[in-house]
PDB file of N, CA and C in Angstrom:
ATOM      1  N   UNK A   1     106.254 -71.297 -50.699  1.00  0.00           N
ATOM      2  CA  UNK A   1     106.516 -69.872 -50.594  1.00  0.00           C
ATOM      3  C   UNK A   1     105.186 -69.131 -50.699  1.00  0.00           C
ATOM      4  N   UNK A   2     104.819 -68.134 -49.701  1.00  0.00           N
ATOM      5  CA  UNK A   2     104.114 -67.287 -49.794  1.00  0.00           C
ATOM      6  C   UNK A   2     103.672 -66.501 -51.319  1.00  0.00           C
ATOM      7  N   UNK A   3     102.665 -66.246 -51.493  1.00  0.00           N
ATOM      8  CA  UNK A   3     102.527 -65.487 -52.976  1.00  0.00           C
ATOM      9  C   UNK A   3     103.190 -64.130 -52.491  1.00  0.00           C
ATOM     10  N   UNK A   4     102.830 -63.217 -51.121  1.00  0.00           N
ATOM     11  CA  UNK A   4     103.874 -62.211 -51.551  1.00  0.00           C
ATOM     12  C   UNK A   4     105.080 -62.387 -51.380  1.00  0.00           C
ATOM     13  N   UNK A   5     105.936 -63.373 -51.149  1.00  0.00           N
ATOM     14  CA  UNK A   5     107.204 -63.660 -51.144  1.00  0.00           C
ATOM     15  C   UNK A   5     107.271 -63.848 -52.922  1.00  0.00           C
ATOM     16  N   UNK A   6     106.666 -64.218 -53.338  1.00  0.00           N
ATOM     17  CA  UNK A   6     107.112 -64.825 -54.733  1.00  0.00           C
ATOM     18  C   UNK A   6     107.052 -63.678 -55.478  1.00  0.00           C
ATOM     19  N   UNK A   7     106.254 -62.694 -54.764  1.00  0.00           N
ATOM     20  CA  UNK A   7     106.094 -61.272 -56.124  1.00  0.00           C
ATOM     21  C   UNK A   7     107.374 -59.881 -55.577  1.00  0.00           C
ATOM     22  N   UNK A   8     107.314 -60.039 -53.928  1.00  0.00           N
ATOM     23  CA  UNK A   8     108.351 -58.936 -53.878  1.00  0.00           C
ATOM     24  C   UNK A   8     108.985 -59.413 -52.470  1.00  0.00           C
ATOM     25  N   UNK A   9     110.124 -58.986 -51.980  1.00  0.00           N
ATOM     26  CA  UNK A   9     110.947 -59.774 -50.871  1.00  0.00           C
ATOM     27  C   UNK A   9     110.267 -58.516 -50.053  1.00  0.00           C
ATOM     28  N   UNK A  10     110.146 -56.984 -50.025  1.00  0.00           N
ATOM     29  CA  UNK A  10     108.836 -56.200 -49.107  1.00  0.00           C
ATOM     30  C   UNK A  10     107.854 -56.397 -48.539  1.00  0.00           C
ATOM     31  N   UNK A  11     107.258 -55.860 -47.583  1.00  0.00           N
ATOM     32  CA  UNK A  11     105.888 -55.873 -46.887  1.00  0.00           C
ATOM     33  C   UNK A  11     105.672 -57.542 -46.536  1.00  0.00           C
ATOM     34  N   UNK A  12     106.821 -58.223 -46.741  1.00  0.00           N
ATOM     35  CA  UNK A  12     106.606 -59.554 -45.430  1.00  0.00           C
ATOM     36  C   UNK A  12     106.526 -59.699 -44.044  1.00  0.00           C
ATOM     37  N   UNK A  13     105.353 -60.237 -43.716  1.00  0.00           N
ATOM     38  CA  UNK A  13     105.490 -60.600 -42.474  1.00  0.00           C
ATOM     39  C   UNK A  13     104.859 -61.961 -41.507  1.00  0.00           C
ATOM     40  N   UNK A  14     105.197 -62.097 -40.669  1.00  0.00           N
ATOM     41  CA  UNK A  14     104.363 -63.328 -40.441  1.00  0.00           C
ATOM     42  C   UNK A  14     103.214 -64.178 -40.771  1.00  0.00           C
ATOM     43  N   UNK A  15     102.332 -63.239 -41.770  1.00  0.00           N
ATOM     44  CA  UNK A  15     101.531 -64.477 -42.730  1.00  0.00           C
ATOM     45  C   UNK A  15     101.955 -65.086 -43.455  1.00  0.00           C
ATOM     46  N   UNK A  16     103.372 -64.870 -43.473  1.00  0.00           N
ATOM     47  CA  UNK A  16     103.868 -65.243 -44.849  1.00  0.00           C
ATOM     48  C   UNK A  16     103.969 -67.050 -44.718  1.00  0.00           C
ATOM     49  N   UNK A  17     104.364 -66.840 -42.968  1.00  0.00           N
ATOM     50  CA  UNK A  17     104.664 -68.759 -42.064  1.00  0.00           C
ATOM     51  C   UNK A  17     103.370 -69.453 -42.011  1.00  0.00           C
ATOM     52  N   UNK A  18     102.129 -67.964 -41.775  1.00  0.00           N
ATOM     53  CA  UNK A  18     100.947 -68.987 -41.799  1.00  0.00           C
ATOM     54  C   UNK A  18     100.043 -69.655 -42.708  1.00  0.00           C
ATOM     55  N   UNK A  19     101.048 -68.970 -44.020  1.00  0.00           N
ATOM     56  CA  UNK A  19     100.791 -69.489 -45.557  1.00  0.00           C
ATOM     57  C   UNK A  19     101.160 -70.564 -45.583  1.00  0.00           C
ATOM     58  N   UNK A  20     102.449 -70.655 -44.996  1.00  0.00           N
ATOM     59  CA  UNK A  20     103.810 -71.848 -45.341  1.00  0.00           C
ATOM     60  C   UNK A  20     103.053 -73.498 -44.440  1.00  0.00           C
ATOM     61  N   UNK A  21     102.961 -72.761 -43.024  1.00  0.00           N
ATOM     62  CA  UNK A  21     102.497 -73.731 -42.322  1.00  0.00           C
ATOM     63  C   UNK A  21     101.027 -74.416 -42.658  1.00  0.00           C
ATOM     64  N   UNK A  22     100.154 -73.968 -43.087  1.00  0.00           N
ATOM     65  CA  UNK A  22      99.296 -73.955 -44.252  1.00  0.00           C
ATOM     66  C   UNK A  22      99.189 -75.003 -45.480  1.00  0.00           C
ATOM     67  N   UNK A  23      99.986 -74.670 -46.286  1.00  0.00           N
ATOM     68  CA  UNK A  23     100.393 -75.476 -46.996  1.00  0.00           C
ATOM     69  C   UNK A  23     101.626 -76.885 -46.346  1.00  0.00           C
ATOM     70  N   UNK A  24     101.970 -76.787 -45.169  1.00  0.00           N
ATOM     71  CA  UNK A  24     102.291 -78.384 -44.875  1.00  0.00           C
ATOM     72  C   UNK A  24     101.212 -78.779 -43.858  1.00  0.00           C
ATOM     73  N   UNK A  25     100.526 -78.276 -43.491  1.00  0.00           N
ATOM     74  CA  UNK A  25      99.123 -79.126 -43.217  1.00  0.00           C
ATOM     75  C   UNK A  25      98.485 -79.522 -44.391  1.00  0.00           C
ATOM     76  N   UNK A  26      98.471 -78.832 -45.408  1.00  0.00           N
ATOM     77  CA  UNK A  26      97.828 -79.247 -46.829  1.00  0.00           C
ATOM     78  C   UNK A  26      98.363 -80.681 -47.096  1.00  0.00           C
ATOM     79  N   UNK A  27      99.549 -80.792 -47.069  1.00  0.00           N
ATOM     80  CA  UNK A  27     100.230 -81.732 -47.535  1.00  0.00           C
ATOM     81  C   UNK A  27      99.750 -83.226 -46.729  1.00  0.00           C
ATOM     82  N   UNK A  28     100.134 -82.597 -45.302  1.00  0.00           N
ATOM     83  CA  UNK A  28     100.131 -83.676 -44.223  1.00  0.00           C
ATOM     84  C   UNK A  28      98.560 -84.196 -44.248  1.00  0.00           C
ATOM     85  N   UNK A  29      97.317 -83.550 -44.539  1.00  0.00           N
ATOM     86  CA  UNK A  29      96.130 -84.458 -44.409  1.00  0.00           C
ATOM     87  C   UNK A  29      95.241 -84.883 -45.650  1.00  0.00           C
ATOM     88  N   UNK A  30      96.843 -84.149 -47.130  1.00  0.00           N
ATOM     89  CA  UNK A  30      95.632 -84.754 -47.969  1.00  0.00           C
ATOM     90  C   UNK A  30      96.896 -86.278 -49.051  1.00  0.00           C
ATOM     91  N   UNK A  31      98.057 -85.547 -47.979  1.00  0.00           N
ATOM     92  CA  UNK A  31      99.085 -86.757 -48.861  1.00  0.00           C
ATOM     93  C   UNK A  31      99.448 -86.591 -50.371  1.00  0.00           C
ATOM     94  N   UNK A  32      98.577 -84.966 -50.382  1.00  0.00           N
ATOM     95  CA  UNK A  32      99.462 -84.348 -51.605  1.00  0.00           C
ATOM     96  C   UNK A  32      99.816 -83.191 -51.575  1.00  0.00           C
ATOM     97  N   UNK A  33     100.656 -82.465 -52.455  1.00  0.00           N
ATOM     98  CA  UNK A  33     100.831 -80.882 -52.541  1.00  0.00           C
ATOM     99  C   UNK A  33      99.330 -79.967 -53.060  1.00  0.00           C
ATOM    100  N   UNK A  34      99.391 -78.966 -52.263  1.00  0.00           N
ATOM    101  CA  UNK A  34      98.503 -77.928 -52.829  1.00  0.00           C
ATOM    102  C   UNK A  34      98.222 -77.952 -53.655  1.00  0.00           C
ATOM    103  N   UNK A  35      99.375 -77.841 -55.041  1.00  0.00           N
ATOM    104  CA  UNK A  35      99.189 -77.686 -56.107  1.00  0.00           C
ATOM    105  C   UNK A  35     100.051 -78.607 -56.686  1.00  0.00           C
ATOM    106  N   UNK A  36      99.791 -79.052 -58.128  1.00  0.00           N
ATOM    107  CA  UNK A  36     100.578 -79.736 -59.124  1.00  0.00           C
ATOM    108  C   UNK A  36     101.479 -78.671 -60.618  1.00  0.00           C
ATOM    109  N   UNK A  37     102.782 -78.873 -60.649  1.00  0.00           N
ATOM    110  CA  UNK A  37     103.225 -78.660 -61.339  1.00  0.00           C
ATOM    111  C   UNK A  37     104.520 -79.330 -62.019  1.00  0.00           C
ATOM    112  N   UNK A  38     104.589 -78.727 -63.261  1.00  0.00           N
ATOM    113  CA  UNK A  38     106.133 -79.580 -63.951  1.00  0.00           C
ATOM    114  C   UNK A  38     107.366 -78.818 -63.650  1.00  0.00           C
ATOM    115  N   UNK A  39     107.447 -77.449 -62.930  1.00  0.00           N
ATOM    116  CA  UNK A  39     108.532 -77.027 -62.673  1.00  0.00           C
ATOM    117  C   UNK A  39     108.435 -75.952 -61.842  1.00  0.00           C
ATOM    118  N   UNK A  40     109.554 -75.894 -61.161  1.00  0.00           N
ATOM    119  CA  UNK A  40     109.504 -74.600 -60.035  1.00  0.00           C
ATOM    120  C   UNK A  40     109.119 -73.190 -60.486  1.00  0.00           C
ATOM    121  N   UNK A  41     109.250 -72.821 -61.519  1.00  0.00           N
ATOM    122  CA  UNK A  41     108.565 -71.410 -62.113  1.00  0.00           C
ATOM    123  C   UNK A  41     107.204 -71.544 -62.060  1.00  0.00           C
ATOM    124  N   UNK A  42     106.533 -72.593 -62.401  1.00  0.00           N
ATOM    125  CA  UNK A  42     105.158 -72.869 -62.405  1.00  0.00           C
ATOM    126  C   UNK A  42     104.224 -73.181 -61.276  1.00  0.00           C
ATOM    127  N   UNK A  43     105.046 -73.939 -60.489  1.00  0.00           N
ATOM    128  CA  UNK A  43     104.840 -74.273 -58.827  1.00  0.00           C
ATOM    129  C   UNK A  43     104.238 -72.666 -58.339  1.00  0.00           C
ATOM    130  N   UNK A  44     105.866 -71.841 -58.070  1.00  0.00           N
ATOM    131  CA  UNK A  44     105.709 -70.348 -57.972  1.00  0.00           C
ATOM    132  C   UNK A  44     104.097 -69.473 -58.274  1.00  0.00           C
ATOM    133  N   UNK A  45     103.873 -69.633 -59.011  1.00  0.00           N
ATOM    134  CA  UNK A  45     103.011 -69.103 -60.493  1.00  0.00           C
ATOM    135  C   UNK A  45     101.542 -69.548 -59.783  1.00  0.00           C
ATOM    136  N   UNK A  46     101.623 -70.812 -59.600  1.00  0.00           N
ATOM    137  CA  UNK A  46     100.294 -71.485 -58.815  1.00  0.00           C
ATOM    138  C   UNK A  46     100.026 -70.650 -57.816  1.00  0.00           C
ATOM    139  N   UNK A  47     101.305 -70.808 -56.575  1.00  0.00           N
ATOM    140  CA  UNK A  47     101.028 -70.098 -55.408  1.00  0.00           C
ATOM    141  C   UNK A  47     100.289 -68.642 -55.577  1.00  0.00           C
ATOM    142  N   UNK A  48     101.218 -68.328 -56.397  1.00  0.00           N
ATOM    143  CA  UNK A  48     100.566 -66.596 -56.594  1.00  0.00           C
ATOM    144  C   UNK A  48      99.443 -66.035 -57.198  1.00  0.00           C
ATOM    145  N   UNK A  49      98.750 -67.063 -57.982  1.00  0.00           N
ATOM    146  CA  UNK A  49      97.466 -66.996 -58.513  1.00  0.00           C
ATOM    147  C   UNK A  49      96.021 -67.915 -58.601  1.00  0.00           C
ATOM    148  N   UNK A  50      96.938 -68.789 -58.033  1.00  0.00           N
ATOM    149  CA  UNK A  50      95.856 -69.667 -57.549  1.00  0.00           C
ATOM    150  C   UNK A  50      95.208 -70.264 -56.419  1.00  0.00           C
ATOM    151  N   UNK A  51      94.271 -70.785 -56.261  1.00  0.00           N
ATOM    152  CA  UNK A  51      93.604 -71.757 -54.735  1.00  0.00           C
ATOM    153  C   UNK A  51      93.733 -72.813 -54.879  1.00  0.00           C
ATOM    154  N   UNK A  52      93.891 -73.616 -53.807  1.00  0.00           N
ATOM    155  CA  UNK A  52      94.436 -74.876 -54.288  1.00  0.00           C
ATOM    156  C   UNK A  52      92.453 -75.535 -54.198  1.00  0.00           C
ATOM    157  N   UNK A  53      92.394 -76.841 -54.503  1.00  0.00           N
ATOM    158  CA  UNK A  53      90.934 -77.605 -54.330  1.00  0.00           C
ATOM    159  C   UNK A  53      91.124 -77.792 -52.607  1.00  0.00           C
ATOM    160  N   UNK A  54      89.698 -77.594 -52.342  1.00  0.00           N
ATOM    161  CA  UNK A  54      90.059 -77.729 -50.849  1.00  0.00           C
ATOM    162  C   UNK A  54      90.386 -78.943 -50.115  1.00  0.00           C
ATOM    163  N   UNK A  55      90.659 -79.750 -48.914  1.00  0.00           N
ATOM    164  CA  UNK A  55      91.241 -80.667 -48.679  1.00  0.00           C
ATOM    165  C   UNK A  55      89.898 -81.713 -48.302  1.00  0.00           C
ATOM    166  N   UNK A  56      88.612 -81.244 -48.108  1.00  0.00           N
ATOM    167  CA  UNK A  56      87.878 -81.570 -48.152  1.00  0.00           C
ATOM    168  C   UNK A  56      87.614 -82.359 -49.435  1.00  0.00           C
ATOM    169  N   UNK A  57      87.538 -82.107 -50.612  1.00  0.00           N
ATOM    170  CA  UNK A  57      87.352 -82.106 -51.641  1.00  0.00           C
ATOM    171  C   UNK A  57      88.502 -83.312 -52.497  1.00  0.00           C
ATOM    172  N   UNK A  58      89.693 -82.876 -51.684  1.00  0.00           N
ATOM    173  CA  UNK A  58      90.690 -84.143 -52.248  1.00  0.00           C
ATOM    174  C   UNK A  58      90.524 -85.561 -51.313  1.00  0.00           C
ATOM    175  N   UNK A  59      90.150 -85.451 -50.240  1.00  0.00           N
ATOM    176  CA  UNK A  59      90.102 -86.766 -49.601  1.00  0.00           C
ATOM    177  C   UNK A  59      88.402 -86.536 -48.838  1.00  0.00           C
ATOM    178  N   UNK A  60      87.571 -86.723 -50.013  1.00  0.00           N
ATOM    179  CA  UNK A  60      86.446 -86.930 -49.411  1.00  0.00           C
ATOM    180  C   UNK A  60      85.872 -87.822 -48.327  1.00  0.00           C
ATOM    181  N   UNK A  61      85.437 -87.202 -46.820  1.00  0.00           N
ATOM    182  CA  UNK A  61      85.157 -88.405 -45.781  1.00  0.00           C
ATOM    183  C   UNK A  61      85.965 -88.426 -45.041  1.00  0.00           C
ATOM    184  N   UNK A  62      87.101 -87.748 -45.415  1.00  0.00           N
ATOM    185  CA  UNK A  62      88.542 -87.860 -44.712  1.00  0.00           C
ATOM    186  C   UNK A  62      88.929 -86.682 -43.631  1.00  0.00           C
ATOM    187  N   UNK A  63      88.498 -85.417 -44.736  1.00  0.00           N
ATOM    188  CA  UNK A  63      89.266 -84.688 -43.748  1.00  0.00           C
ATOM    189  C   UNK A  63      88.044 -83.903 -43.981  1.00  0.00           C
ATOM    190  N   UNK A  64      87.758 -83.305 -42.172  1.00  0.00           N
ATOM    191  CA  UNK A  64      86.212 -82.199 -41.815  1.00  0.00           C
ATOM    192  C   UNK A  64      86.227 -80.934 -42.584  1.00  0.00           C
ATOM    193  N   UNK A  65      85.219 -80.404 -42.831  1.00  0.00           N
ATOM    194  CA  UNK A  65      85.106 -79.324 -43.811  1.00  0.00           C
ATOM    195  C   UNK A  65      85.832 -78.331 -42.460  1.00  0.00           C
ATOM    196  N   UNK A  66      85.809 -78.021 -40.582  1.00  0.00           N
ATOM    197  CA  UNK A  66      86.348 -77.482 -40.293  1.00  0.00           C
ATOM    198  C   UNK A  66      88.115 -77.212 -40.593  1.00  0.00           C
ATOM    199  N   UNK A  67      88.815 -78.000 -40.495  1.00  0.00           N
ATOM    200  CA  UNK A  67      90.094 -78.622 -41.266  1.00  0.00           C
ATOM    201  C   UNK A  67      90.368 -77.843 -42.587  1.00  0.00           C
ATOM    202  N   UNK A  68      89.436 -78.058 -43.336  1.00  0.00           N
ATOM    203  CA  UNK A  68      90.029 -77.896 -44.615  1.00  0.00           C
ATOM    204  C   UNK A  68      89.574 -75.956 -45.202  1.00  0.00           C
ATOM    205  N   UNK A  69      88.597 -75.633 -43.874  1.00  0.00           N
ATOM    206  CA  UNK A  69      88.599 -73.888 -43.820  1.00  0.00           C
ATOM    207  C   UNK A  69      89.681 -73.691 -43.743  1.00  0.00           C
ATOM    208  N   UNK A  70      89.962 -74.199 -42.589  1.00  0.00           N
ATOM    209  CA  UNK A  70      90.730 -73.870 -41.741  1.00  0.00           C
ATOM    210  C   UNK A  70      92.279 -73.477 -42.404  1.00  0.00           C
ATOM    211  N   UNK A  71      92.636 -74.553 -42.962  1.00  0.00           N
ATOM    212  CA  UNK A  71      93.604 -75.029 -44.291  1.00  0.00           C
ATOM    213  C   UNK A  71      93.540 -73.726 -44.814  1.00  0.00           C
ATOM    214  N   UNK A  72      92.237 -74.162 -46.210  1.00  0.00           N
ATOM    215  CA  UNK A  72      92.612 -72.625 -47.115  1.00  0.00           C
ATOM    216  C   UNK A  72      92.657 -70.941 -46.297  1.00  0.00           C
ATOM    217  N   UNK A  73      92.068 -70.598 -45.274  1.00  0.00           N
ATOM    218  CA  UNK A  73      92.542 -69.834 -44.799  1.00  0.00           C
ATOM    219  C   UNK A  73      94.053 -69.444 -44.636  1.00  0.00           C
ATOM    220  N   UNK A  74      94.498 -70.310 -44.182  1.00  0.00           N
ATOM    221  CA  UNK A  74      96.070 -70.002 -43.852  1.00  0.00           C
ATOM    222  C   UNK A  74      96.435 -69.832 -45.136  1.00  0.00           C
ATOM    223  N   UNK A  75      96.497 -70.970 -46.310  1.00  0.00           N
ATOM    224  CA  UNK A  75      96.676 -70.083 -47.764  1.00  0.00           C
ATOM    225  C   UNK A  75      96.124 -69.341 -48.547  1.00  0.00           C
ATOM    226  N   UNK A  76      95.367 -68.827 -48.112  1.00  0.00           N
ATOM    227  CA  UNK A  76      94.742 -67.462 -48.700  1.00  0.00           C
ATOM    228  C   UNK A  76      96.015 -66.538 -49.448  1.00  0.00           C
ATOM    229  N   UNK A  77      95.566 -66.141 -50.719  1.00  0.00           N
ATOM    230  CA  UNK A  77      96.661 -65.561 -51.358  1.00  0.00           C
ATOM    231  C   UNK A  77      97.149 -64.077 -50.818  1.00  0.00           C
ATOM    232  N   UNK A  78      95.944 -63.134 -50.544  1.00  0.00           N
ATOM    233  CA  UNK A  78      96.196 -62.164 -50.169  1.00  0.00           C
ATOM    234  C   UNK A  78      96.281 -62.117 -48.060  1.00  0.00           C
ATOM    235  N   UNK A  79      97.540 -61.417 -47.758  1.00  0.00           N
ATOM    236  CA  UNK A  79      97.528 -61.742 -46.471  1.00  0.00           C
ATOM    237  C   UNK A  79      96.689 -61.411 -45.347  1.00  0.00           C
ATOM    238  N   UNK A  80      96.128 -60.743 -45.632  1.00  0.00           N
ATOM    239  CA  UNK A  80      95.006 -60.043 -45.194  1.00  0.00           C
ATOM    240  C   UNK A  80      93.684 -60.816 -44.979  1.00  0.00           C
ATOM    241  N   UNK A  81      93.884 -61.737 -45.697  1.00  0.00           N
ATOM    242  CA  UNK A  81      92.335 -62.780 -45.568  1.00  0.00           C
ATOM    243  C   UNK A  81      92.996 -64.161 -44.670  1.00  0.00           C
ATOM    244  N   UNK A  82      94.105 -64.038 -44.606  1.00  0.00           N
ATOM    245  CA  UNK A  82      94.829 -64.943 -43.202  1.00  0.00           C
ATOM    246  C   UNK A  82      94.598 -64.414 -41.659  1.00  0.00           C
ATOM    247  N   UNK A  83      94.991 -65.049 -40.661  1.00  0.00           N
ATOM    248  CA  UNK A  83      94.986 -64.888 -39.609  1.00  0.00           C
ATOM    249  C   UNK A  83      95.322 -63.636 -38.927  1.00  0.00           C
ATOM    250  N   UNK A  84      95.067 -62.793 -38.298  1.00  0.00           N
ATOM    251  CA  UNK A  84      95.146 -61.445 -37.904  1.00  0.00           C
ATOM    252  C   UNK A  84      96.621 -61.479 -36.891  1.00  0.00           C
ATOM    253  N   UNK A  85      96.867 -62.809 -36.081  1.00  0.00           N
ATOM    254  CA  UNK A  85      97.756 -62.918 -35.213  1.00  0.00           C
ATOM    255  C   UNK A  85      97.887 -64.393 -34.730  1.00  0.00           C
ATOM    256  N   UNK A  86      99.382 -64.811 -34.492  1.00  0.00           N
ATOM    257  CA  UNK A  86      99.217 -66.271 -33.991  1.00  0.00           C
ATOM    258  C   UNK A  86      97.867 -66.756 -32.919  1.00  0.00           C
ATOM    259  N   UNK A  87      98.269 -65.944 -31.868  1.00  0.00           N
ATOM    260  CA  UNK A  87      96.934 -66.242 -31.187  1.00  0.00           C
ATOM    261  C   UNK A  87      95.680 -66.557 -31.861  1.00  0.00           C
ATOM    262  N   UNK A  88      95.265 -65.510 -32.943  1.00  0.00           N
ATOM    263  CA  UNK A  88      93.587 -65.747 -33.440  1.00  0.00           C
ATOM    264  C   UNK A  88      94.421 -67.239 -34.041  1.00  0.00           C
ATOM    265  N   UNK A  89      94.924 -67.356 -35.318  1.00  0.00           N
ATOM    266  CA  UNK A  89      95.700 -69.094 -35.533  1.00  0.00           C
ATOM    267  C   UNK A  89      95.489 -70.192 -34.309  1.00  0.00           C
ATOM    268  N   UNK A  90      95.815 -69.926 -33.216  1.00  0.00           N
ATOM    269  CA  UNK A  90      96.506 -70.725 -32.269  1.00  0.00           C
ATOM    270  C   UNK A  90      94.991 -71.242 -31.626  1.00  0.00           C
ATOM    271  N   UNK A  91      94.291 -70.335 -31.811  1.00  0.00           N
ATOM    272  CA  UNK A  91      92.453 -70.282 -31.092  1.00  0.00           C
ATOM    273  C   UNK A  91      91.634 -71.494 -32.067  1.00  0.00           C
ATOM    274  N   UNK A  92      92.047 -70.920 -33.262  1.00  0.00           N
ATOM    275  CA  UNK A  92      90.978 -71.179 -34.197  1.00  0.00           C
ATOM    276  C   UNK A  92      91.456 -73.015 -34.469  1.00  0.00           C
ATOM    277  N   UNK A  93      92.916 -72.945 -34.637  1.00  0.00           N
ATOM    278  CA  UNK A  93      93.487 -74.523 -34.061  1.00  0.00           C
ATOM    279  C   UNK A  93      92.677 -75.586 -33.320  1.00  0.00           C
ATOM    280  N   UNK A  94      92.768 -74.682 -31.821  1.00  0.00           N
ATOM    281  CA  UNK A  94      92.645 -75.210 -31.086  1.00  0.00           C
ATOM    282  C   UNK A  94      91.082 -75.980 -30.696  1.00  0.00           C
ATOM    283  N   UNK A  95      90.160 -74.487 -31.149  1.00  0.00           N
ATOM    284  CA  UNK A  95      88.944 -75.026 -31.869  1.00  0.00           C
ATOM    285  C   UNK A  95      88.406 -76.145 -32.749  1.00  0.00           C
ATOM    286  N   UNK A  96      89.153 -76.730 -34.058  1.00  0.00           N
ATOM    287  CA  UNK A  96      89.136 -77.048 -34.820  1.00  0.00           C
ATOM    288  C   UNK A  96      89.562 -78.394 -34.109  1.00  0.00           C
ATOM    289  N   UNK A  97      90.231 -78.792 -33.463  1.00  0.00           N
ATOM    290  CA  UNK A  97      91.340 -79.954 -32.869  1.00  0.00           C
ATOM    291  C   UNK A  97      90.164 -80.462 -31.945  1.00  0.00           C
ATOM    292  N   UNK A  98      89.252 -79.445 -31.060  1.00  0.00           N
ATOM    293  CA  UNK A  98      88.203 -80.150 -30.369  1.00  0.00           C
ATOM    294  C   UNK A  98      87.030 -80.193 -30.627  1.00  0.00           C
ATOM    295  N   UNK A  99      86.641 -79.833 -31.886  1.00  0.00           N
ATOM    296  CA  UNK A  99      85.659 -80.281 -32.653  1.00  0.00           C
ATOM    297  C   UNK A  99      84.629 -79.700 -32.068  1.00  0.00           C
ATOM    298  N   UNK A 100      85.332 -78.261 -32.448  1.00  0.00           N
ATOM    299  CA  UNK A 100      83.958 -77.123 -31.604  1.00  0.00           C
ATOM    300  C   UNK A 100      82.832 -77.037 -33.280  1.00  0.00           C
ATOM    301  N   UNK A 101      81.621 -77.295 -32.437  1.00  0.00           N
ATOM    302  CA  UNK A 101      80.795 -77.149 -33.479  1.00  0.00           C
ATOM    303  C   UNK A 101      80.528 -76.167 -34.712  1.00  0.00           C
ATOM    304  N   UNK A 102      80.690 -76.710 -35.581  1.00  0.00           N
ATOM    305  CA  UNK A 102      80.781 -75.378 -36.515  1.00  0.00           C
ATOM    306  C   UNK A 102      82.102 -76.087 -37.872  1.00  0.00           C
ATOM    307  N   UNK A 103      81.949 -75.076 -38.649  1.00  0.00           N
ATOM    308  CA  UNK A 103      83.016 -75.135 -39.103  1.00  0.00           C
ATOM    309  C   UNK A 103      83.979 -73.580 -39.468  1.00  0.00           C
ATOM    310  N   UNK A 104      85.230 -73.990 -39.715  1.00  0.00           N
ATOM    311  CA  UNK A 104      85.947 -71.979 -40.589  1.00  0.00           C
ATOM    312  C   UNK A 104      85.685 -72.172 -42.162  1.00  0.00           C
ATOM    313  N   UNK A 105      85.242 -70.814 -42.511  1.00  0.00           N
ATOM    314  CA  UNK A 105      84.778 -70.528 -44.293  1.00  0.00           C
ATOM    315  C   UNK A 105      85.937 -69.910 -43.909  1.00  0.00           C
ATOM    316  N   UNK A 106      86.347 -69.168 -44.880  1.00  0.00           N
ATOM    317  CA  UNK A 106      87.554 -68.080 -45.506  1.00  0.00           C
ATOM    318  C   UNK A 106      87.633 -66.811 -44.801  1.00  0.00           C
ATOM    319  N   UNK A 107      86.759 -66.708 -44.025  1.00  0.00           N
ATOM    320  CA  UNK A 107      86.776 -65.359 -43.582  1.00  0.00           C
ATOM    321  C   UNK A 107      87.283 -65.741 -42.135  1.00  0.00           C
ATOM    322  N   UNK A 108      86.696 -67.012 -41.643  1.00  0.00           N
ATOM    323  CA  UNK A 108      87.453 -67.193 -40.296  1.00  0.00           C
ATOM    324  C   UNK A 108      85.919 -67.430 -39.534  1.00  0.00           C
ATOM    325  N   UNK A 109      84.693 -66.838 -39.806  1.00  0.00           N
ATOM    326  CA  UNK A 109      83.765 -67.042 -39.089  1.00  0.00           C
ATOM    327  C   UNK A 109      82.903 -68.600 -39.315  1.00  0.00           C
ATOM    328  N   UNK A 110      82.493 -69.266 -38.495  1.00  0.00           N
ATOM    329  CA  UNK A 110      82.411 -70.365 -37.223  1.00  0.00           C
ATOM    330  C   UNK A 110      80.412 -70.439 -38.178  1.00  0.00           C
ATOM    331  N   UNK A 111      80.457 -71.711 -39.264  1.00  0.00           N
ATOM    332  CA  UNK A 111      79.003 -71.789 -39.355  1.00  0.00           C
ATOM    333  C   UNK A 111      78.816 -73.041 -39.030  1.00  0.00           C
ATOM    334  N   UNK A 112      77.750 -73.485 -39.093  1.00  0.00           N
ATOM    335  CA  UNK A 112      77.069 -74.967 -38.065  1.00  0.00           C
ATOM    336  C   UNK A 112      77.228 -76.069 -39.112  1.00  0.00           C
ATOM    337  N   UNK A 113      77.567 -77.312 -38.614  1.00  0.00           N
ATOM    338  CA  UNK A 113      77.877 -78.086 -39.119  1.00  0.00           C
ATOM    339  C   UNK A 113      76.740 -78.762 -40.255  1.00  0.00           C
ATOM    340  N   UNK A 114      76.814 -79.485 -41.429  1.00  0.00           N
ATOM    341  CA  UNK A 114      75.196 -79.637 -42.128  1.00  0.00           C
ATOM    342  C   UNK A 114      74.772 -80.952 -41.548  1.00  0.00           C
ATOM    343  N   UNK A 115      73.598 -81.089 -41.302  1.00  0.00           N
ATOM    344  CA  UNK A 115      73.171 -82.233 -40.077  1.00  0.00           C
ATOM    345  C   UNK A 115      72.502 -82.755 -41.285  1.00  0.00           C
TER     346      UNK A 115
END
């Protein structure tokens, strides 16, 4: 669940999927959840205040630092530091999938890979 889903059922809108979708790419390339918890109140609680470690960072070697921008972007807590529109998503994907040089930081902008 989105952090603003978890604080008010208002002002949702489609970042809320590119949070969601986000976090099951999280899942799918690091073979764990975002976050760890002992119960669904706390799970909740994570989402809404926390970052998860990046995916880089959990499967070192594994997964490209483009990937794992790419990743925390989409869960970025506040929606606003997510994707502006599927398309910019669908670009920055598609980028990322052909191993356009560079990598995504949090903001979305494209820096050079460390040689």
């Amino acid at each position: 669940m989105a952090p603003e889903q978890a604080r008010s059922a208002g002002g949702v809108d489609f970042r809320a999927d590119v949070y969601s979708l986000g976090a099951t790419f999280y899942h799918a390339v690091t073979g764990r959840l975002p976050f760890d918890a002992r119960t669904p109140q706390e799970m909740l609680l994570k989402h809404a205040t926390a970052t998860p470690p990046p995916p880089h960072e959990v499967c070192p070697g594994l997964v490209d630092r483009g990937v794992s921008g790419l990743i925390l972007r989409m869960m970025a807590r506040d929606p606003a530091d997510r994707f502006d529109s599927y398309p910019d998503l669908i670009q920055h994907l598609t980028d990322v999938a052909a191993g356009a040089a560079g990598t995504v930081d949090l903001a979305g902008e494209k820096t050079p890979h460390p040689t």
